[in-house]
N, C-alpha and C. Protein backbone atom coordinates (compact mmCIF):
# COMPACT_ATOMS: atom_id res chain seq x y z
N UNK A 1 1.99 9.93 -22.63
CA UNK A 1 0.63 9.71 -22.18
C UNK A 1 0.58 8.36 -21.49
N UNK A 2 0.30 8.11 -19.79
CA UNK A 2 0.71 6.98 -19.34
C UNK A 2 -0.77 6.24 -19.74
N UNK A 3 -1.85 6.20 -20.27
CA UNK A 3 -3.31 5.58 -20.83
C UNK A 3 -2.43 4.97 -21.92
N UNK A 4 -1.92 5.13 -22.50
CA UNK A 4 -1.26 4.04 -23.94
C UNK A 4 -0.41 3.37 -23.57
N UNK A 5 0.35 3.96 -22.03
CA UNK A 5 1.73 3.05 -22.38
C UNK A 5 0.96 1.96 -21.02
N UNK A 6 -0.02 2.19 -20.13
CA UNK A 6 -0.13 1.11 -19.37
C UNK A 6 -1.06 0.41 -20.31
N UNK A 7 -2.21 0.55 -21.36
CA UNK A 7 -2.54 -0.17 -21.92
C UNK A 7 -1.78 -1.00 -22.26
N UNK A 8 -0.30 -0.42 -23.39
CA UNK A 8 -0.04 -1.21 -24.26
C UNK A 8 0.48 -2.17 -23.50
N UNK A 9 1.42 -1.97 -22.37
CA UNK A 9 1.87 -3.03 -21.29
C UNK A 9 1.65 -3.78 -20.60
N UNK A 10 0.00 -3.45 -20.33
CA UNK A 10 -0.51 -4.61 -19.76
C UNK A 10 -1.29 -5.42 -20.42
N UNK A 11 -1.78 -5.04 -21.60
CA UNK A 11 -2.09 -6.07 -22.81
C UNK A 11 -0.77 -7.00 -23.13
N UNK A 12 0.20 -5.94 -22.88
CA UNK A 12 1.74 -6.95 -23.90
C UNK A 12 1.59 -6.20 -25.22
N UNK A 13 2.36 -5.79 -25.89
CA UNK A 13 2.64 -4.97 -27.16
C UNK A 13 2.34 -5.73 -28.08
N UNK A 14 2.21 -7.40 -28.40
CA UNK A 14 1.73 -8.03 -29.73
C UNK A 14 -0.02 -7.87 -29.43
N UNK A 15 -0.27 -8.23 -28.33
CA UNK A 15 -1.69 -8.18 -28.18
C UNK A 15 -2.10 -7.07 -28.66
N UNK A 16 -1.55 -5.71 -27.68
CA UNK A 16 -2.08 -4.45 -28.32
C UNK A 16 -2.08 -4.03 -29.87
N UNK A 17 -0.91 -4.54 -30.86
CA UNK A 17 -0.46 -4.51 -32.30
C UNK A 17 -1.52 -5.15 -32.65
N UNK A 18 -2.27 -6.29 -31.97
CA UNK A 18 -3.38 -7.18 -33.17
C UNK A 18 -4.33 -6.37 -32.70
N UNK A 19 -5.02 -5.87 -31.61
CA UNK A 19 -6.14 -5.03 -31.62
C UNK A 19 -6.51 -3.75 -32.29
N UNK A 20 -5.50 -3.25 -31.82
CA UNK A 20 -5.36 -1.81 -32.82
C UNK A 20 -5.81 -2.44 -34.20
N UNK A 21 -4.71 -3.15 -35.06
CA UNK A 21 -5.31 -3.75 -36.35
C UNK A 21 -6.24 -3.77 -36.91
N UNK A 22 -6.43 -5.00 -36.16
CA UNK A 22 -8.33 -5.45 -35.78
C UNK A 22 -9.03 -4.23 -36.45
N UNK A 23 -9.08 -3.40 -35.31
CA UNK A 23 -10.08 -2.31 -34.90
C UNK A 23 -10.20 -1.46 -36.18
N UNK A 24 -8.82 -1.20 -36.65
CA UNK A 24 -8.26 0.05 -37.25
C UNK A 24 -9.04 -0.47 -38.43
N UNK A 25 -8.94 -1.87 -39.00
CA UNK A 25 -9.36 -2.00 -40.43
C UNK A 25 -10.72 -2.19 -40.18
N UNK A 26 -11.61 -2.61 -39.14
CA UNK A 26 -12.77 -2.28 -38.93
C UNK A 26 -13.35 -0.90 -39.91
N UNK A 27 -12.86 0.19 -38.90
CA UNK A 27 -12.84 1.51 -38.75
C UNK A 27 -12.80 2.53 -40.18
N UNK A 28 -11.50 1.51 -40.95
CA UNK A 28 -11.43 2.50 -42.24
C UNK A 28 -12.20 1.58 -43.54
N UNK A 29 -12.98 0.31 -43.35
CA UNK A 29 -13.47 -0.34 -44.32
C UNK A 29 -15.08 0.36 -43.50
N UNK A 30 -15.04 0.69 -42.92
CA UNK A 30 -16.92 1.59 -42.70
C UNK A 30 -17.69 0.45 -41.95
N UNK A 31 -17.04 -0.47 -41.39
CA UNK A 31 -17.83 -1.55 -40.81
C UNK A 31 -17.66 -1.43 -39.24
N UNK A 32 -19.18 -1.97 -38.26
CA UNK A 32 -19.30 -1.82 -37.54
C UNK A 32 -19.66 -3.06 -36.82
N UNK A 33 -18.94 -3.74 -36.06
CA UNK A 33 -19.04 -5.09 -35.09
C UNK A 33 -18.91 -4.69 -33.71
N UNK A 34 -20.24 -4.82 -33.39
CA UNK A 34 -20.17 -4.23 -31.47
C UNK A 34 -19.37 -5.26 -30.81
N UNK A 35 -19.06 -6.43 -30.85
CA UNK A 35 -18.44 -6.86 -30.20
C UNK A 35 -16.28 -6.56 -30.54
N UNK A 36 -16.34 -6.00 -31.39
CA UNK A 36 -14.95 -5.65 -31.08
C UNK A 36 -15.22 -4.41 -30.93
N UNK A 37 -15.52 -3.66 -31.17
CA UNK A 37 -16.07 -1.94 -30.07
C UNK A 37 -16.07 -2.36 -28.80
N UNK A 38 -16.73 -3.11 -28.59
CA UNK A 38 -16.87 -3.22 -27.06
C UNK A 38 -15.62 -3.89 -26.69
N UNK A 39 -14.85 -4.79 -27.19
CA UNK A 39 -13.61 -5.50 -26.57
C UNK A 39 -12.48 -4.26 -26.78
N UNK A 40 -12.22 -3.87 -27.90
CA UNK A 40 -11.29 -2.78 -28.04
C UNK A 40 -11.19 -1.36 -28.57
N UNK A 41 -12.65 -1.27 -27.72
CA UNK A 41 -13.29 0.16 -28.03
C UNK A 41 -12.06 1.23 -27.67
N UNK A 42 -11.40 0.65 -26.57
CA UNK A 42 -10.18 2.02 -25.89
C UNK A 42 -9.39 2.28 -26.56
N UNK A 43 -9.34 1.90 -28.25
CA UNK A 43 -8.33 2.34 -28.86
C UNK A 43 -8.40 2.94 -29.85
N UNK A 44 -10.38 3.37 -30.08
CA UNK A 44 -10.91 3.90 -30.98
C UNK A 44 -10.89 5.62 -30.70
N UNK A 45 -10.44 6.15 -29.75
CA UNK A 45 -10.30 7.89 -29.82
C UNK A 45 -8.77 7.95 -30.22
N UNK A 46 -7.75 7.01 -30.51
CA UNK A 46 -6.44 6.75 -31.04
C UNK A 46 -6.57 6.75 -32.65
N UNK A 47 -7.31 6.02 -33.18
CA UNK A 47 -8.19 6.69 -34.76
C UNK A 47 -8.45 7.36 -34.67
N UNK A 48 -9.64 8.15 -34.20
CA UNK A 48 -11.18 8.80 -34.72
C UNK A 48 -10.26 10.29 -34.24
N UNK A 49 -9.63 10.31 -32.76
CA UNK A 49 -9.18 11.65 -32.25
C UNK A 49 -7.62 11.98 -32.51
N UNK A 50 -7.18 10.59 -32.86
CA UNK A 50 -5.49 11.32 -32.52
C UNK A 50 -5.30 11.09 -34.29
N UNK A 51 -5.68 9.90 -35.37
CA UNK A 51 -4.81 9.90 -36.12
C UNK A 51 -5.66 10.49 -37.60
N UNK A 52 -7.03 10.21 -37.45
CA UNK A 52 -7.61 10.77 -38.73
C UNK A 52 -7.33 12.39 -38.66
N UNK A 53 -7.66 12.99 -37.75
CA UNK A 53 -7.32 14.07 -37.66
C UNK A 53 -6.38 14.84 -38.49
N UNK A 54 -5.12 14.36 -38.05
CA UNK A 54 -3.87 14.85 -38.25
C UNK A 54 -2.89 13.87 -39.82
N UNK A 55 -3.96 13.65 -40.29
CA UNK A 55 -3.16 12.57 -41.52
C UNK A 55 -3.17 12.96 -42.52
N UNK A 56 -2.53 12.85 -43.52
CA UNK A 56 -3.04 13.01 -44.96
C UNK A 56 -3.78 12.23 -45.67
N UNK A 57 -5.45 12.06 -45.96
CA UNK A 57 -6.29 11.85 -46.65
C UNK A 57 -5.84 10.81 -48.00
N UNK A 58 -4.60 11.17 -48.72
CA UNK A 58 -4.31 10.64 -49.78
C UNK A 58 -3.38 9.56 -49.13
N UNK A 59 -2.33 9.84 -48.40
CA UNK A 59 -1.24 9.26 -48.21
C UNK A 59 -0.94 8.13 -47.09
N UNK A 60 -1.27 8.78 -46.01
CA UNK A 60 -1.75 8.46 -44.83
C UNK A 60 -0.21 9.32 -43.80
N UNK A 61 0.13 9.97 -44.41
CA UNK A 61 1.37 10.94 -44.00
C UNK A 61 0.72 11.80 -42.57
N UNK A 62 1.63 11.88 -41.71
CA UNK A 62 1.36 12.93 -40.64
C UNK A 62 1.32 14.28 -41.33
N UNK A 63 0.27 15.05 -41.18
CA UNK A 63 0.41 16.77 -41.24
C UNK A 63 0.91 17.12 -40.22
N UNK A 64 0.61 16.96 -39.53
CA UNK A 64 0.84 17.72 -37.86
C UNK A 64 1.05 16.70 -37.06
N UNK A 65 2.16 16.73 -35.37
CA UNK A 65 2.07 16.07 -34.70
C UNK A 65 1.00 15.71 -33.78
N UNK A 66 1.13 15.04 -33.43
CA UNK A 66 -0.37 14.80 -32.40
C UNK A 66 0.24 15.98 -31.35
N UNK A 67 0.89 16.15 -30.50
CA UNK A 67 1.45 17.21 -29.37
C UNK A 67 2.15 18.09 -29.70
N UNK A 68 2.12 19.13 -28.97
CA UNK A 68 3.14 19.99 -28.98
C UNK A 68 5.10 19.64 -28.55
N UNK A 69 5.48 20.80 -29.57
CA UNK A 69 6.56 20.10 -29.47
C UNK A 69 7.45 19.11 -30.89
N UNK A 70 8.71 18.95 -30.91
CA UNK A 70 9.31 18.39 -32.19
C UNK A 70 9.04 16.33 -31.92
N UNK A 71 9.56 16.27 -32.98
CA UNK A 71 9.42 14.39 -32.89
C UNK A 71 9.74 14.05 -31.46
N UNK A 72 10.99 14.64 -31.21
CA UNK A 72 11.51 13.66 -30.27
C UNK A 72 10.85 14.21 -28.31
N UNK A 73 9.67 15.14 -28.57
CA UNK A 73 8.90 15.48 -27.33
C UNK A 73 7.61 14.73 -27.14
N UNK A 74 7.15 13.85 -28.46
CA UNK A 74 5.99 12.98 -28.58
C UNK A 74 6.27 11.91 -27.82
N UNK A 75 5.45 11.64 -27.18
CA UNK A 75 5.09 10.49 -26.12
C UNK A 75 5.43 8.72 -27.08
N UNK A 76 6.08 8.58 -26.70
CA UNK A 76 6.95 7.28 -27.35
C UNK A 76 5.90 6.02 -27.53
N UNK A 77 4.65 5.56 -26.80
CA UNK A 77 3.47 4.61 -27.10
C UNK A 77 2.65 5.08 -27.69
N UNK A 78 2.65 6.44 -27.43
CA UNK A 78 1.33 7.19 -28.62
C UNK A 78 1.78 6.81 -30.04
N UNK A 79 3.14 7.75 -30.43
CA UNK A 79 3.47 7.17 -32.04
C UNK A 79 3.46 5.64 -32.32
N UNK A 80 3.87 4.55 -31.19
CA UNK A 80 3.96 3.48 -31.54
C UNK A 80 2.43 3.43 -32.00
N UNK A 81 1.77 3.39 -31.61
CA UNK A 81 0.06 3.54 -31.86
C UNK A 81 -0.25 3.76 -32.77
N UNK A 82 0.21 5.32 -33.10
CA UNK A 82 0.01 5.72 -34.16
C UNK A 82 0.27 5.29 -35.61
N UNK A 83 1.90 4.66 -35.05
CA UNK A 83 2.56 3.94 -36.65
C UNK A 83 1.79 2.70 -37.15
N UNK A 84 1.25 2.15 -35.96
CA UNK A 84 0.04 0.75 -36.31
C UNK A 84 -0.61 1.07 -36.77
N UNK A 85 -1.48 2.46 -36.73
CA UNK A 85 -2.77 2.75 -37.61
C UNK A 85 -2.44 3.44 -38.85
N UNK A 86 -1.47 3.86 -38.68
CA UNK A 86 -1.04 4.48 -40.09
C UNK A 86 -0.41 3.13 -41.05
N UNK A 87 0.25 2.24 -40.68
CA UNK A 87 0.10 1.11 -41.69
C UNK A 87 -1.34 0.34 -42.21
N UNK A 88 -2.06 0.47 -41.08
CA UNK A 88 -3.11 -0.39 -41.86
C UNK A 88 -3.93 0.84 -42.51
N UNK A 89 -3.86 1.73 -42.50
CA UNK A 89 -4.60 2.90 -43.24
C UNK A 89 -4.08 3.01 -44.35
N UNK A 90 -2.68 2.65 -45.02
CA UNK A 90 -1.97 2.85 -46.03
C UNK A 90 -2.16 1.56 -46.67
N UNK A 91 -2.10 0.27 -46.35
CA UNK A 91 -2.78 -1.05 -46.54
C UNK A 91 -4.42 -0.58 -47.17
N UNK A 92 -5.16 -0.15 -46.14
CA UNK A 92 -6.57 0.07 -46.99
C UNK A 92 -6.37 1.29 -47.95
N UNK A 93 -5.42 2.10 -48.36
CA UNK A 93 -5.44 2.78 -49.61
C UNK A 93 -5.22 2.52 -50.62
N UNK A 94 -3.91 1.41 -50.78
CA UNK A 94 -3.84 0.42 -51.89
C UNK A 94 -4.99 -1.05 -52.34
């Protein structure tokens, strides 16, 4: 998906790693700050559409891939994405 990988590249990959963060623990503590919505709103259908979706509730485990296709046909910045929100989702379970 070239929307994640020119994001993540033209942010720079630590920048993009602290936003996602940011956002992600926003997102799963139920809190709402318009000003980081609005700064790193573009990474909120990467939660809400690609990873709650497809997670396990208890664990924070993939059920399903986000795409069609085995591991190694998934778009290589999406999972990076994905593995950021799935740590801090596993962080807010403990």
């Amino acid at each position: 998906m070239t929307i994640v990988s020119d994001l993540f590249l033209t942010r720079g990959t630590e920048r993009g790693r602290r936003e996602i963060t940011s956002l992600s623990k926003e997102v799963f503590n139920g809190r709402y700050t318009e000003e980081l919505y609005t700064e790193y709103g573009h990474w909120l259908m990467y939660i809400t559409d690609f990873f709650l979706p497809i997670c396990d509730s208890d664990t924070g485990d993939l059920k399903i891939l986000p795409f069609p296709g085995g591991v190694l046909d998934q778009p290589y910045m999406t999972m990076q994405v994905l593995k950021v929100i799935q740590a801090e989702y596993r962080k807010h379970l403990n």
